[in-house]
N, C-alpha and C. Protein backbone atom coordinates (compact mmCIF):
# COMPACT_ATOMS: atom_id res chain seq x y z
N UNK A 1 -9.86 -14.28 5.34
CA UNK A 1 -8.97 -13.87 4.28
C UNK A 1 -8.65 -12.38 4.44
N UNK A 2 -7.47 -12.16 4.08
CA UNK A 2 -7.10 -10.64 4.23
C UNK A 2 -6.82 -10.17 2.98
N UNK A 3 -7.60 -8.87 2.46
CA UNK A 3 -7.27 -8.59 0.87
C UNK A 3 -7.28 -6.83 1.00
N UNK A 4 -5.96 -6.63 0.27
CA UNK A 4 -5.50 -5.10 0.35
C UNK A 4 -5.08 -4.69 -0.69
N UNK A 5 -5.77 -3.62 -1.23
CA UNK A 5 -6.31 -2.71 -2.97
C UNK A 5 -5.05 -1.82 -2.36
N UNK A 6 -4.25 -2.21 -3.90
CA UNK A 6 -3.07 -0.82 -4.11
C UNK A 6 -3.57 -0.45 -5.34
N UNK A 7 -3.23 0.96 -5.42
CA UNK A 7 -3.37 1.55 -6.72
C UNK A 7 -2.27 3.09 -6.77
N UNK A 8 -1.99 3.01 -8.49
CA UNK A 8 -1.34 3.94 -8.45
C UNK A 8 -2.33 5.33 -8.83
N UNK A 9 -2.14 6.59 -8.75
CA UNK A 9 -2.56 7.50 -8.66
C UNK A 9 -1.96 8.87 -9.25
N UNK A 10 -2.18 9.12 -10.80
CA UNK A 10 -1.32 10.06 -10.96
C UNK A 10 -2.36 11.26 -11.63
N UNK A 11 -2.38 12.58 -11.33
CA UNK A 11 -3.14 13.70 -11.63
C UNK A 11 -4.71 13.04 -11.92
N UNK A 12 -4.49 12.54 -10.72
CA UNK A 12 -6.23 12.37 -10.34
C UNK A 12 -7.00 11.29 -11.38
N UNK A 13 -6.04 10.46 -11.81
CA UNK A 13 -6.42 8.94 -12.47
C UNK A 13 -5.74 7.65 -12.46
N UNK A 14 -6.46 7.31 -11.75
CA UNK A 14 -6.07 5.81 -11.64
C UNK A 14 -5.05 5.00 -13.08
N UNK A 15 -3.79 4.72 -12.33
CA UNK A 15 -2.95 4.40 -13.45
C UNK A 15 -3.08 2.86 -13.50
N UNK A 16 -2.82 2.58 -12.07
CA UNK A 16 -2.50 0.87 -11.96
C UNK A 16 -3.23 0.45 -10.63
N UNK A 17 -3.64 -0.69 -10.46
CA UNK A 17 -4.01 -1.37 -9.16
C UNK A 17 -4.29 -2.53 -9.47
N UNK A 18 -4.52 -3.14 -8.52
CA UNK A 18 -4.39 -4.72 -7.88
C UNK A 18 -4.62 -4.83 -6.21
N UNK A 19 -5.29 -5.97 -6.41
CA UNK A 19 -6.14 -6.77 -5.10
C UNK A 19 -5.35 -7.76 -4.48
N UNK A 20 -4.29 -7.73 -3.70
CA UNK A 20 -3.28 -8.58 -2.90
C UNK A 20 -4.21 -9.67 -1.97
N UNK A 21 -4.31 -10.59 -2.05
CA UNK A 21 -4.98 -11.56 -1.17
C UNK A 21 -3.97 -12.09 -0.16
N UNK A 22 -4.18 -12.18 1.19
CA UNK A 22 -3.38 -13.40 1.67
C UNK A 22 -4.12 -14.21 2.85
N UNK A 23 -4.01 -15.30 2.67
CA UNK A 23 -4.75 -16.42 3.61
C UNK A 23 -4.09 -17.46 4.54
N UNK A 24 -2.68 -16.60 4.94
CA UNK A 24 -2.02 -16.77 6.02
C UNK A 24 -2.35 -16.87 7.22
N UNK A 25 -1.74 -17.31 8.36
CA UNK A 25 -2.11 -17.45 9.54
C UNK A 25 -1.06 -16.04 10.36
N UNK A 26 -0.44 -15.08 9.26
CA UNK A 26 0.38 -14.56 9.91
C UNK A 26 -0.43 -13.09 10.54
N UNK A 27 0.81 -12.71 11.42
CA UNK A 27 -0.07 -11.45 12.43
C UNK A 27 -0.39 -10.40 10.81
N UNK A 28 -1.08 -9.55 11.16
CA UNK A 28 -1.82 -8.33 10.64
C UNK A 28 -0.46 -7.12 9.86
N UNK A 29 0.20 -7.06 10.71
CA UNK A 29 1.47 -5.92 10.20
C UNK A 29 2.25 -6.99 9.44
N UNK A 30 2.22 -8.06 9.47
CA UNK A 30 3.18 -8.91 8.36
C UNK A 30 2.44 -9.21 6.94
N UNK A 31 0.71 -8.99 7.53
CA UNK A 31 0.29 -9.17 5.78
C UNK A 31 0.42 -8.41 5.39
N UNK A 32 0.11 -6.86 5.84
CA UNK A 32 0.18 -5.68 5.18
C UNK A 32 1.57 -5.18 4.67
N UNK A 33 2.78 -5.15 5.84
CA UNK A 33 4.13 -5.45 4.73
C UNK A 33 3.95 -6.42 3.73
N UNK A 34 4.11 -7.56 3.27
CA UNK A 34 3.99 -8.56 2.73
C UNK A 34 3.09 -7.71 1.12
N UNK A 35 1.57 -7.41 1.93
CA UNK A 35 1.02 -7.00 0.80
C UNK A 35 1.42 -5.91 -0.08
N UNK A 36 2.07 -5.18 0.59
CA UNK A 36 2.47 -3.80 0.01
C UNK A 36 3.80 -4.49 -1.15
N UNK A 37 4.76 -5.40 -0.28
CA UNK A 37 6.07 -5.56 -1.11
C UNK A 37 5.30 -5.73 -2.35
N UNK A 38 5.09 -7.06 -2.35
CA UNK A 38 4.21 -7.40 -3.70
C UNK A 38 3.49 -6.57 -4.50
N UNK A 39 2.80 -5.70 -4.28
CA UNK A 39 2.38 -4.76 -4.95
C UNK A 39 3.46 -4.00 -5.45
N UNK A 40 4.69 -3.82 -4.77
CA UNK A 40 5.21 -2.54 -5.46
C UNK A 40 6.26 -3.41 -6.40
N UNK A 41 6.48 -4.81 -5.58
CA UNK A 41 7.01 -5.84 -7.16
C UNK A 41 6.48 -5.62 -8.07
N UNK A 42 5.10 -6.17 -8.08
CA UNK A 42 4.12 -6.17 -9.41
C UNK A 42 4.10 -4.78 -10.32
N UNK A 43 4.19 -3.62 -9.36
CA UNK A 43 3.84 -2.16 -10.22
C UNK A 43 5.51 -2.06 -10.54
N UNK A 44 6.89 -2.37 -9.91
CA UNK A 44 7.88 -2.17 -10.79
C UNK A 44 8.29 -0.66 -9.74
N UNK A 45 7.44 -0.63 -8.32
CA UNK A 45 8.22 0.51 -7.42
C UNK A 45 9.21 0.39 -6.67
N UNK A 46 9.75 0.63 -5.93
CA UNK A 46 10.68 0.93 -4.95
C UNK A 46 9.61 0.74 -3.55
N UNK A 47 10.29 0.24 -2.75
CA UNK A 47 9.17 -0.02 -1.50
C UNK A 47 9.44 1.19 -0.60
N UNK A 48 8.60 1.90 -0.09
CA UNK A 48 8.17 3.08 0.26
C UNK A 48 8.71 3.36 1.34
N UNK A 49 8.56 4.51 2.75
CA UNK A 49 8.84 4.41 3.66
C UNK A 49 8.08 4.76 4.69
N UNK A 50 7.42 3.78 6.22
CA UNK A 50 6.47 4.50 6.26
C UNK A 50 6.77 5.44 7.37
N UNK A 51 6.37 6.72 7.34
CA UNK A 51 6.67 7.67 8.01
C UNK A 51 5.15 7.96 8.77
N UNK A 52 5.96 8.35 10.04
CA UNK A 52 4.92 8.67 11.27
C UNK A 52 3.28 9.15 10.74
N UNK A 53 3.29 9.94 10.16
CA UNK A 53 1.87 10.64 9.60
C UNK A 53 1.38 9.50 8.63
N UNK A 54 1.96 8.68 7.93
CA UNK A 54 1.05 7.47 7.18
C UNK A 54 0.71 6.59 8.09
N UNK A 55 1.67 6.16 9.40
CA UNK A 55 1.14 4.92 10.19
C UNK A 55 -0.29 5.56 11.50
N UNK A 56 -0.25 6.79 11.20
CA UNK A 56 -1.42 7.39 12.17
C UNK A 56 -2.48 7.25 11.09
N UNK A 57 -2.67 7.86 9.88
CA UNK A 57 -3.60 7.65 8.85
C UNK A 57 -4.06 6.29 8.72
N UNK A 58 -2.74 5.47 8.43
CA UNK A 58 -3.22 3.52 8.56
C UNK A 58 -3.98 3.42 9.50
N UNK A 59 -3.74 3.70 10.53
CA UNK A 59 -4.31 3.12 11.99
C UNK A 59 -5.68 3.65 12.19
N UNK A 60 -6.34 4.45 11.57
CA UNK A 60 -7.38 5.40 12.16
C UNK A 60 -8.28 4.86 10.39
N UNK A 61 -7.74 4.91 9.59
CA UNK A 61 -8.84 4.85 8.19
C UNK A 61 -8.43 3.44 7.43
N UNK A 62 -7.47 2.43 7.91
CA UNK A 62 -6.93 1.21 7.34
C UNK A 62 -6.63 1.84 5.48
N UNK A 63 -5.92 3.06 5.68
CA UNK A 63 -5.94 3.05 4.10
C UNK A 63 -5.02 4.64 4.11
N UNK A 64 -4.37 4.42 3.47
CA UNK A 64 -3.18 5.73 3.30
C UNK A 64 -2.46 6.07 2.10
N UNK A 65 -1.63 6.70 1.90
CA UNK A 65 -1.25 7.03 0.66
C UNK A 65 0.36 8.00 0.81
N UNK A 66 1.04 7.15 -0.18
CA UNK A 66 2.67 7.39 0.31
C UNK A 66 3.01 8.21 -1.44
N UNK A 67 3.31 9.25 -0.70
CA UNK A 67 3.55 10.35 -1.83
C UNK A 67 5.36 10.59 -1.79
N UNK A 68 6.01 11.54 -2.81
CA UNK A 68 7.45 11.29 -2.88
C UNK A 68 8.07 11.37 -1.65
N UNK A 69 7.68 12.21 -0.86
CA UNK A 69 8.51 11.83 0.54
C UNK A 69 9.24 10.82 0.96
N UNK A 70 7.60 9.51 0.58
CA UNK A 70 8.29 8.28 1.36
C UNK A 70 9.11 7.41 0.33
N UNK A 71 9.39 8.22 -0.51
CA UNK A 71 10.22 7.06 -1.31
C UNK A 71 11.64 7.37 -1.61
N UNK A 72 12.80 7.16 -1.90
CA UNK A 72 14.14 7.25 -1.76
C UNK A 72 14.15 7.83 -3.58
N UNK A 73 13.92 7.49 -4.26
CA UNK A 73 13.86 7.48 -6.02
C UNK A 73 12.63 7.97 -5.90
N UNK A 74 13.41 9.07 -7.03
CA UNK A 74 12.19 9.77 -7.95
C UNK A 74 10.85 8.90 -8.21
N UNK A 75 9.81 9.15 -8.14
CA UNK A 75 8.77 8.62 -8.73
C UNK A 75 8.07 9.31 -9.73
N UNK A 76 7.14 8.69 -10.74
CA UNK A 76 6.90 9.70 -11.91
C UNK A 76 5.07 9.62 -11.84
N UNK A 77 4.57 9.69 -10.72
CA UNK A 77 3.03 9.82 -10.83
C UNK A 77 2.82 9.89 -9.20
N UNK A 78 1.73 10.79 -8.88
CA UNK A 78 1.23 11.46 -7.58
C UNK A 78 1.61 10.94 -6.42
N UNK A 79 0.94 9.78 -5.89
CA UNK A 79 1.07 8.70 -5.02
C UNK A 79 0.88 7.38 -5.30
N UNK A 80 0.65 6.42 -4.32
CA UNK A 80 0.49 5.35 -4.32
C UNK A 80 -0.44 5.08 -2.65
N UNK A 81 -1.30 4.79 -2.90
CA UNK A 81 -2.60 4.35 -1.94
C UNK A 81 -2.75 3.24 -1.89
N UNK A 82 -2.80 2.77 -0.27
CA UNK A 82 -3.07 1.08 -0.08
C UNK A 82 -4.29 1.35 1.19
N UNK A 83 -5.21 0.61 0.22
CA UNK A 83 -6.43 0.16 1.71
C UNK A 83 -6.71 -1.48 1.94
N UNK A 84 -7.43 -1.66 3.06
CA UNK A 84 -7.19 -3.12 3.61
C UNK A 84 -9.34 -2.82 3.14
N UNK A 85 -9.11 -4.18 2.46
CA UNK A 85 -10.44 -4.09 1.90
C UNK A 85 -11.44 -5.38 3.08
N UNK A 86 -10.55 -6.05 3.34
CA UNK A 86 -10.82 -7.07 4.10
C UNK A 86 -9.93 -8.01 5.03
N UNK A 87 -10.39 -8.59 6.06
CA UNK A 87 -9.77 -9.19 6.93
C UNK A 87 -10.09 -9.91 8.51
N UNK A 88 -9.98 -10.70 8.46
CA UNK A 88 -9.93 -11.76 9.61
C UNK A 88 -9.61 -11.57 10.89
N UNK A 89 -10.32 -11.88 11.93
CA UNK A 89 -10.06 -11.38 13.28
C UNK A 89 -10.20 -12.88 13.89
């Protein structure tokens, strides 16, 4: 099973989060897109963008955090952090 914790993050308190499960047979970069859309359905965001310095952070700590940069629209709280809590090899 593959399960990936979003949470929102604004002046250093946890606003919102949720535990995305998926028990697909699909490759690894399709759950984690997949997981992220859904999350930012559920929180009511704009889906992010990922820029070079988050996909080096993903790759090295499975867990990153997309601040206004990566987003096209204003956002009204710090970031938004996604880690891969678990997953299937």
């Amino acid at each position: 099973m593959f399960r990936m914790w979003c949470r929102v993050i604004d002046d250093n308190h946890l606003i919102k989060d949720t535990v995305i499960c998926d028990e697909t047979y699909d490759k690894r970069t399709h759950k984690i897109m997949n997981a992220l859309e859904k999350a930012c359905y559920e929180f009511d965001l704009p889906k992010p963008i990922w820029l070079d310095p988050i996909v080096k952070d993903f790759q090295l700590h499975n867990k990153c955090r997309f601040y206004q940069d990566s987003f096209i629209e204003e956002i009204d709280f710090d970031y938004l952090e996604i880690q891969v809590l678990e997953e299937d090899y």
